[in-house]
C-alpha atoms as a PDB file:
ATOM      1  CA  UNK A   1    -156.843  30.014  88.512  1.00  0.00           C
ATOM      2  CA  UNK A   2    -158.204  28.885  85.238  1.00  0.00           C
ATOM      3  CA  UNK A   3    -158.594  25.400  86.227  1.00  0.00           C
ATOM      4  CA  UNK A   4    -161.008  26.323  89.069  1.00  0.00           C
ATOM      5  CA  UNK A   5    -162.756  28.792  86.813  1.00  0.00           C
ATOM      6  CA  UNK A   6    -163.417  25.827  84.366  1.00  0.00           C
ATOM      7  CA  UNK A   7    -164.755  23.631  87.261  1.00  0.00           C
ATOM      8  CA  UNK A   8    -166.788  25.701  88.239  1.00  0.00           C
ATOM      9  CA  UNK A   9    -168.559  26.624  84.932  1.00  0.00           C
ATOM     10  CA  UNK A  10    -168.349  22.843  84.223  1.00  0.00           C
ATOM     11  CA  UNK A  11    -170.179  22.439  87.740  1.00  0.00           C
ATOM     12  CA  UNK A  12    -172.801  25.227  86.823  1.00  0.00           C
ATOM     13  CA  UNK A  13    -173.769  23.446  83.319  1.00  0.00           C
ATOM     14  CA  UNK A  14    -174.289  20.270  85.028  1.00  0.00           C
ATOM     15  CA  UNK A  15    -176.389  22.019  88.050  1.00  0.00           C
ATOM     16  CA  UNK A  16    -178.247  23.400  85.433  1.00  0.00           C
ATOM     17  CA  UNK A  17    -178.685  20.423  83.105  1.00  0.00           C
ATOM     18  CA  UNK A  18    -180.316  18.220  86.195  1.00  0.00           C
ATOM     19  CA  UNK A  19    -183.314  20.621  86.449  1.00  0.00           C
ATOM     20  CA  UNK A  20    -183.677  20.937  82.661  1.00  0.00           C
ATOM     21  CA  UNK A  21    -184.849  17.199  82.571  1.00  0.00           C
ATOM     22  CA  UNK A  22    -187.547  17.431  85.554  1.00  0.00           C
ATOM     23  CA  UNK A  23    -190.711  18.187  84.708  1.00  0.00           C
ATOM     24  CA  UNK A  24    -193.461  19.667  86.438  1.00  0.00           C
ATOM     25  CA  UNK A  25    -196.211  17.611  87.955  1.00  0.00           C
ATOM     26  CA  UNK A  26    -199.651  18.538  86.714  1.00  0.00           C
ATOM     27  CA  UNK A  27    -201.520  20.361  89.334  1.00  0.00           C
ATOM     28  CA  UNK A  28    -204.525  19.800  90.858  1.00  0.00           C
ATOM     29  CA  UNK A  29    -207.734  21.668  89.809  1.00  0.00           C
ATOM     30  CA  UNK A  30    -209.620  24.450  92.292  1.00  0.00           C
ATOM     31  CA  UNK A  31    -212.709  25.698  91.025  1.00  0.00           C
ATOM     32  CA  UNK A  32    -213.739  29.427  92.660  1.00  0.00           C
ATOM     33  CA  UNK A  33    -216.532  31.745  91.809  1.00  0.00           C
ATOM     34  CA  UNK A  34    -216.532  29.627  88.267  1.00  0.00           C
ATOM     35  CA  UNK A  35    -213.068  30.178  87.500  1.00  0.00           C
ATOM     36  CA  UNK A  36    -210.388  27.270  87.164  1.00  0.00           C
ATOM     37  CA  UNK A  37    -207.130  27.427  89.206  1.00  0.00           C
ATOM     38  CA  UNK A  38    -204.740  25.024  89.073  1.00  0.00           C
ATOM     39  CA  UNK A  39    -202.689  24.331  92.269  1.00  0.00           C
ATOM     40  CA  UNK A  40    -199.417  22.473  92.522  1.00  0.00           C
ATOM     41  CA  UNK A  41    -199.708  21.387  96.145  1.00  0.00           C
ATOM     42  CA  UNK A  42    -201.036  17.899  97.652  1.00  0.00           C
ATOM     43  CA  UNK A  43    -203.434  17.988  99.379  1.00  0.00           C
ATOM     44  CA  UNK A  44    -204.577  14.746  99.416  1.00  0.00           C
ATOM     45  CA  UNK A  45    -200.972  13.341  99.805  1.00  0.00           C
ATOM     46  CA  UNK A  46    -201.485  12.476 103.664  1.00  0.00           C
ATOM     47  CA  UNK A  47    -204.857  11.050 103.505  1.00  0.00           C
ATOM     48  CA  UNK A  48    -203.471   8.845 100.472  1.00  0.00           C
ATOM     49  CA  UNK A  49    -200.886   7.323 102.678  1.00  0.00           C
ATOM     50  CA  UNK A  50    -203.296   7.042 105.354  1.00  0.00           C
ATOM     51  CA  UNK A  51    -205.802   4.820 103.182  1.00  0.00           C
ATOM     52  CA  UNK A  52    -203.590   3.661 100.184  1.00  0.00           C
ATOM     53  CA  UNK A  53    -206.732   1.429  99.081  1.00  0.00           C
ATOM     54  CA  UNK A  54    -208.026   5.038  97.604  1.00  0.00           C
ATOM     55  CA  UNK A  55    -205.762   6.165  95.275  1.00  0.00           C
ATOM     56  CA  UNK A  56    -207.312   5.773  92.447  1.00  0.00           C
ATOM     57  CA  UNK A  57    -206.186   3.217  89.766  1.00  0.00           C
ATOM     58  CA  UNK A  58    -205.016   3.665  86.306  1.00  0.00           C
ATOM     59  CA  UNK A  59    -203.204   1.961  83.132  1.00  0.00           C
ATOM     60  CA  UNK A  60    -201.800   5.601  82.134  1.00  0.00           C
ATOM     61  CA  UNK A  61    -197.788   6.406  82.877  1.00  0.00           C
ATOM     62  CA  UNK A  62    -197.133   9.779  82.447  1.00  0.00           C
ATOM     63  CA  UNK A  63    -193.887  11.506  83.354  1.00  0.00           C
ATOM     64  CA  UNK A  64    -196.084  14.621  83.856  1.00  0.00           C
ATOM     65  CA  UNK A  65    -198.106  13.255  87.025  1.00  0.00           C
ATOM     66  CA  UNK A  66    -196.214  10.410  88.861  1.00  0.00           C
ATOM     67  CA  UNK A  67    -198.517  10.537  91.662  1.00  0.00           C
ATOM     68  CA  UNK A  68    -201.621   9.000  89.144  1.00  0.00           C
ATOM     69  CA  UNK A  69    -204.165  11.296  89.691  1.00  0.00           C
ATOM     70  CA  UNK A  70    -205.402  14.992  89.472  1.00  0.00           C
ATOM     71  CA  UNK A  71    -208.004  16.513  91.904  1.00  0.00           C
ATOM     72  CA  UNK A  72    -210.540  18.805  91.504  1.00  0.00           C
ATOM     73  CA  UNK A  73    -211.906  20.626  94.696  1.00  0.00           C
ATOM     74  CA  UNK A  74    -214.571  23.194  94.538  1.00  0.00           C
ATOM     75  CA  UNK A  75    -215.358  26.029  96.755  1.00  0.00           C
ATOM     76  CA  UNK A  76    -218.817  27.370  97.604  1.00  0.00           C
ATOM     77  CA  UNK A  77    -218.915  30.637  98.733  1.00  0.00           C
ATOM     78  CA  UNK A  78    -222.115  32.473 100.387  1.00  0.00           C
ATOM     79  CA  UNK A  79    -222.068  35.483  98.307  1.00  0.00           C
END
């Protein structure tokens, strides 16, 4: 009993030390009624594959966006 107790904490801390070295993607930018949202979907992801000559190029690494770019889209509303 105590050796599957102890491999199954052992398994827990690893589980749990995997996610504690991701990081999270910087999100993309939506501007709304003047106010800045930032959202952590793709949006762009399919055209990007579609028409790879348009991602946009860049010299920067980051760990923090792996994709190379950061969108902003704006909404205009009639009111």
């Amino acid at each position: 009993m105590g050796k599957a107790i102890a491999t199954a904490l052992f398994l827990a801390v690893m589980s749990f030390s995997f996610f504690g070295f991701a990081t999270a993607q910087q999100g993309d930018v939506l501007v709304l009624k003047g106010k800045k949202y930032f959202i952590y979907t793709n949006p762009l992801r399919v055209f990007l594959e579609q028409n790879p000559g348009k991602l946009p190029k860049s010299d920067v690494v980051s760990s923090a966006n792996w994709r190379g770019y950061v969108a902003t889209w704006g909404v205009k509303t009639t009111d």
